[in-house]
Protein backbone atom coordinates (compact mmCIF):
# COMPACT_ATOMS: atom_id res chain seq x y z
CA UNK A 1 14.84 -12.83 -8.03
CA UNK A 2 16.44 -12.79 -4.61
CA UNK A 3 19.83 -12.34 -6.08
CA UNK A 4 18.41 -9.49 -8.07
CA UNK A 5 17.05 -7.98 -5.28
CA UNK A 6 20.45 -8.87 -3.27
CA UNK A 7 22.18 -6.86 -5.51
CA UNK A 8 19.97 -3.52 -4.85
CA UNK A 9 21.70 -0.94 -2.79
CA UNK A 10 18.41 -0.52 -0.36
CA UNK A 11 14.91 -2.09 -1.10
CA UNK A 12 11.75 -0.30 -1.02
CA UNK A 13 11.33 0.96 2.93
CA UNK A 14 8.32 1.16 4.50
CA UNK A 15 7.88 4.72 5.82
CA UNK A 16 8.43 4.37 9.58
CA UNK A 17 4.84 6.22 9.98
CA UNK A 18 3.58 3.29 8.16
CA UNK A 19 5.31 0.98 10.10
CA UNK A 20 3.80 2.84 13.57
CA UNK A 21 0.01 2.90 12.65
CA UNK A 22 -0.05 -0.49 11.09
CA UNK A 23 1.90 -1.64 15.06
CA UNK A 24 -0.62 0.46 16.71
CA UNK A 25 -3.77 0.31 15.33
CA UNK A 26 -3.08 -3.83 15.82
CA UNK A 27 -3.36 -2.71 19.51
CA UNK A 28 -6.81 -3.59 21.25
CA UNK A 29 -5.96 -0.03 23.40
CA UNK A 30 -5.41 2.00 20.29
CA UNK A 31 -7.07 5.69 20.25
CA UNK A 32 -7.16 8.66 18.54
CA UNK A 33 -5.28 10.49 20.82
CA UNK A 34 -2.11 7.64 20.58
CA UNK A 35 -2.49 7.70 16.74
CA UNK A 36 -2.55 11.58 16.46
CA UNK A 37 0.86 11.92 18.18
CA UNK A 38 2.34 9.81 15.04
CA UNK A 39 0.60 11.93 12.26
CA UNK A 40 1.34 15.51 14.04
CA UNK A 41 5.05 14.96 13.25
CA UNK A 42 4.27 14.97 9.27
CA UNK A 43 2.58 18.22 9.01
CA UNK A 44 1.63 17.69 4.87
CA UNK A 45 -0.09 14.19 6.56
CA UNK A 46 -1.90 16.04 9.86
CA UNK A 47 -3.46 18.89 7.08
CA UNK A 48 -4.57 16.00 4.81
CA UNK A 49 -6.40 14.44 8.13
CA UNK A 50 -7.62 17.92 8.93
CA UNK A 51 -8.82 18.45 5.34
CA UNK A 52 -10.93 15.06 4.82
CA UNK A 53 -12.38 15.37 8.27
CA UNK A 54 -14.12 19.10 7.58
CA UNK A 55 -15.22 18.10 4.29
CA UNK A 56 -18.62 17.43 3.26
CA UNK A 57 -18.14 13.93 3.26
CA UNK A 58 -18.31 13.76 6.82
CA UNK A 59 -20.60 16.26 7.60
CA UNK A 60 -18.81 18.22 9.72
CA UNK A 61 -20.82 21.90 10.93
CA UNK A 62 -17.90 23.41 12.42
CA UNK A 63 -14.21 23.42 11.62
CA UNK A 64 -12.15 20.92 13.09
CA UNK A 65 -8.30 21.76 14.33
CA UNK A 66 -8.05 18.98 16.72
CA UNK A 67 -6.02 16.20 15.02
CA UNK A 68 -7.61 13.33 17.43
CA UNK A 69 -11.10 14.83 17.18
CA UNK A 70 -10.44 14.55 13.62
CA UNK A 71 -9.45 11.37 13.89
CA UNK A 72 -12.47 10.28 15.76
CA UNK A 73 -14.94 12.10 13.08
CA UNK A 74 -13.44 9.99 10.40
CA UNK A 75 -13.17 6.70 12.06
CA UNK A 76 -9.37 5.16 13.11
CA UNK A 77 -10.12 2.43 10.42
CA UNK A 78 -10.70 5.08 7.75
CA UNK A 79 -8.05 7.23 9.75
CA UNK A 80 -5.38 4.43 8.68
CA UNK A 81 -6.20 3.96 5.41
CA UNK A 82 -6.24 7.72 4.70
CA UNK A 83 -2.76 7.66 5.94
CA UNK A 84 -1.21 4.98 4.30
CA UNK A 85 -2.80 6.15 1.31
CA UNK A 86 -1.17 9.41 1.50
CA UNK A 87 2.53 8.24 2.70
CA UNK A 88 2.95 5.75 0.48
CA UNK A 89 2.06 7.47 -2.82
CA UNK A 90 4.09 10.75 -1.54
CA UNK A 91 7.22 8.70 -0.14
CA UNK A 92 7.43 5.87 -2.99
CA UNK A 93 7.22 7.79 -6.43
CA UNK A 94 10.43 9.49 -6.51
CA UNK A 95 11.04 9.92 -10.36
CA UNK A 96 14.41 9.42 -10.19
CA UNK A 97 14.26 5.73 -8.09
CA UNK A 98 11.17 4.79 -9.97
CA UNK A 99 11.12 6.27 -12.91
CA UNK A 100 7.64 7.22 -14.57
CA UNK A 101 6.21 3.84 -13.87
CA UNK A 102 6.41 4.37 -9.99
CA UNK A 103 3.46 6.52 -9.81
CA UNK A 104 1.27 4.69 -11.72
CA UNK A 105 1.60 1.36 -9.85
CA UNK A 106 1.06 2.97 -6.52
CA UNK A 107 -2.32 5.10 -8.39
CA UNK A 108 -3.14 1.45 -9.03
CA UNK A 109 -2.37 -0.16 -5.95
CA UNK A 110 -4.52 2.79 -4.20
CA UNK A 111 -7.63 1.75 -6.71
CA UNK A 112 -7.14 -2.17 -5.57
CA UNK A 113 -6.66 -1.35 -2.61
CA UNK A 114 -10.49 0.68 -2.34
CA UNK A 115 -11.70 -2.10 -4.82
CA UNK A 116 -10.19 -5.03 -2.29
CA UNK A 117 -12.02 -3.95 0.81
CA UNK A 118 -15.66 -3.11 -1.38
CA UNK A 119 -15.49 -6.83 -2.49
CA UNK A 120 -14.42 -7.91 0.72
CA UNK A 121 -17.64 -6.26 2.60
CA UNK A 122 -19.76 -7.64 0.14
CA UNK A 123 -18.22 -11.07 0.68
CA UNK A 124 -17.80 -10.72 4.53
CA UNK A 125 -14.22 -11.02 4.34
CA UNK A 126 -11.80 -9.35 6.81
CA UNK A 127 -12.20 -5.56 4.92
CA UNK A 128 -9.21 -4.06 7.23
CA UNK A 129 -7.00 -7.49 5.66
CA UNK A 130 -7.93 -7.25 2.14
CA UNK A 131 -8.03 -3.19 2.06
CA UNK A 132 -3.64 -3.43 3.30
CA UNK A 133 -3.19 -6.98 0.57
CA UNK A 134 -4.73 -4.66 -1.97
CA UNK A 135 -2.61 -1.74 -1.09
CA UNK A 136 0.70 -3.60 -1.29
CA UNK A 137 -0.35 -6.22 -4.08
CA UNK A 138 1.97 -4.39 -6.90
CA UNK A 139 4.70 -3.24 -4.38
CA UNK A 140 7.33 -6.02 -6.08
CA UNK A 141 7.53 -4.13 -9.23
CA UNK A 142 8.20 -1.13 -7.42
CA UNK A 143 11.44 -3.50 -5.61
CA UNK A 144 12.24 -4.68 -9.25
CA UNK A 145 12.33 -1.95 -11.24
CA UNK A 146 14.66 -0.46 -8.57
CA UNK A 147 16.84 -3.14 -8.62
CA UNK A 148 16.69 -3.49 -12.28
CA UNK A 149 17.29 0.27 -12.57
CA UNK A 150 20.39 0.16 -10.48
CA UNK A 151 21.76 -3.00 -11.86
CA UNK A 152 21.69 -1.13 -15.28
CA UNK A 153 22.86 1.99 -14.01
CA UNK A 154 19.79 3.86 -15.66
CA UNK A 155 19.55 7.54 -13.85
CA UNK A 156 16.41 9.06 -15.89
CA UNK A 157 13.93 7.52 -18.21
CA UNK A 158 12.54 4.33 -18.08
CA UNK A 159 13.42 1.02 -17.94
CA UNK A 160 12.72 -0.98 -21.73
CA UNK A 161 9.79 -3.50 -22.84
CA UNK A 162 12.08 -6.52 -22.31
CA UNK A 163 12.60 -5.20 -18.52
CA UNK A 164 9.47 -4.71 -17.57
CA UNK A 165 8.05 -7.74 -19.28
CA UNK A 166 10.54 -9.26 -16.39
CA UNK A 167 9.09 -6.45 -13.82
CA UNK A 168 5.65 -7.97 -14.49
CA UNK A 169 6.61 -11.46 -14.86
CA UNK A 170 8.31 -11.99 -11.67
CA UNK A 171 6.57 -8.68 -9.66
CA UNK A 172 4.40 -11.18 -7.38
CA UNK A 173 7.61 -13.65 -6.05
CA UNK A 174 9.21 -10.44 -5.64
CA UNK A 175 6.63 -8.61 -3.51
CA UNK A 176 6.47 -11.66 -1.65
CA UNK A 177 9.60 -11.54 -0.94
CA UNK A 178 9.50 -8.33 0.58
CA UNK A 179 6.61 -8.65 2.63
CA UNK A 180 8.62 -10.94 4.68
CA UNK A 181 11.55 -8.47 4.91
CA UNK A 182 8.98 -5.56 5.85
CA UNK A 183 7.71 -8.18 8.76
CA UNK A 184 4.10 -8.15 7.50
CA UNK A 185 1.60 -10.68 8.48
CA UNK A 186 2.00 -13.70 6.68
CA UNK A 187 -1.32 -13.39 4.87
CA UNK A 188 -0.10 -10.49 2.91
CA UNK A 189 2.80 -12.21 1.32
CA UNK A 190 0.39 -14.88 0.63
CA UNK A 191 -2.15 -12.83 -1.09
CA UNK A 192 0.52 -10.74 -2.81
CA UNK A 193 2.46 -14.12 -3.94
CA UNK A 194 -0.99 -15.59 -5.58
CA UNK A 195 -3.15 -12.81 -6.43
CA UNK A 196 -2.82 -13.69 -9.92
CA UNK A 197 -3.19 -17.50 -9.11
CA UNK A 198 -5.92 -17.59 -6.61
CA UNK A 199 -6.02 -21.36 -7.40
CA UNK A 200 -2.39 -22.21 -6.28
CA UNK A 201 -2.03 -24.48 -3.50
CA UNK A 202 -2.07 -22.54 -0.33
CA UNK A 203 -3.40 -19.49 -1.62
CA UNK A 204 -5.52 -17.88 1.31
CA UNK A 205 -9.26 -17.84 -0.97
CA UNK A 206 -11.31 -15.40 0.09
CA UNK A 207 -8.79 -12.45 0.61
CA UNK A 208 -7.26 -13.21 -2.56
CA UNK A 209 -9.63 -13.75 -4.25
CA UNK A 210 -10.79 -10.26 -3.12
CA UNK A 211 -7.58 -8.61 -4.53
CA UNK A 212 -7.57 -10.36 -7.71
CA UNK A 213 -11.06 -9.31 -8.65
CA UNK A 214 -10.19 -5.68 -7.30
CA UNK A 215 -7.02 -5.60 -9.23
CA UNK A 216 -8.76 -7.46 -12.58
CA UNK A 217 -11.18 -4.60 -12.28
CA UNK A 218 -8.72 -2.06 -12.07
CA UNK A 219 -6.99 -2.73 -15.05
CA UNK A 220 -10.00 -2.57 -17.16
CA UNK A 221 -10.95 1.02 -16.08
């Protein structure tokens, strides 16, 4: 797997905006005002903020333009989610690096990723922990079937049965694998490693145990 994914001109990035909130929202000073000055520089992401802040969801009597205020009506720790949510499914399922498959794994990653952090409340499990495991749980295949796209030199179309019986064979050693090369906590390339072995030896229980329910449950809707 590692000399697969050796051979791949560029793995899977995460978007430097990703990157940022993940760094700053880690920080025991974070605010709204901090976190705003990140999102303003996406415009598509700041109207998405906007947009989910004056819905009815949240209540809201009067329009909001403020991105902080926004920010604050909808919580950072919804705020981040939101975000992720929204960069990762609109920087990560480019057709032509992906193929077809690309946008479903990161529609499913989003569900586990919800699903994750509802089992992890219920539990009282680190939500924030189990809601980014969740999100990123899949993320290998995405690094596979790019690799395994390149290697084969296949420009449109999808990669065949036999390839992504390989994709979903070795997606979890994989994503692993790249959770250390994004510098993620090492809890998330735990989780991602064993959330389809959440008896292995040094699996981290609850949290992935968390995912693999979320992502069992997934599958079957």
């Amino acid at each position: 797997i590692k000399q697969l994914l050796a051979g791949t001109g560029d793995l899977p990035v995460l978007p430097e905006i990703a990157i940022k909130l993940m760094d700053e929202l880690r920080s025991p000073n974070v605010t709204a005002a901090r976190i705003a000055q990140y999102v303003k520089k996406d415009p598509i992401l700041a109207a998405a903020v906007l947009r989910v802040a004056n819905s009815a969801l949240y209540g809201g009597r009067s329009q909001i333009t403020d991105l902080a205020f926004a920010m604050s009506r909808i919580g950072l720790m919804q705020t981040r989610k939101l975000i992720l949510a929204l960069v990762l499914r609109s920087k990560m399922s480019d057709t032509n690096v992906y193929g077809s498959v690309g946008a479903q794994v990161l529609d499913h990653s989003l569900a586990v990723a919800f699903g994750s952090r509802l089992v992890a409340e219920a539990a009282r499990v680190d939500a924030e922990d189990a809601f980014l495991c969740g999100l990123l749980h899949d993320f290998g295949k995405l690094a596979l079937i790019k690799a395994l796209r390149e290697s084969a030199g296949i420009r449109n179309g999808d990669l065949s049965a036999d390839q992504m019986a390989l994709v979903d064979e070795h997606h979890a050693q994989a994503g692993s694998l790249l959770a250390t090369r994004w510098g993620l906590p090492e809890l998330v390339g735990l989780v991602i490693r064993d959330h389809h072995r959440c008896d292995a030896p040094g699996a981290p229980q609850p949290s992935t145990a968390c995912v693999s329910l979320a992502d069992a449950t997934a599958h079957k809707l």
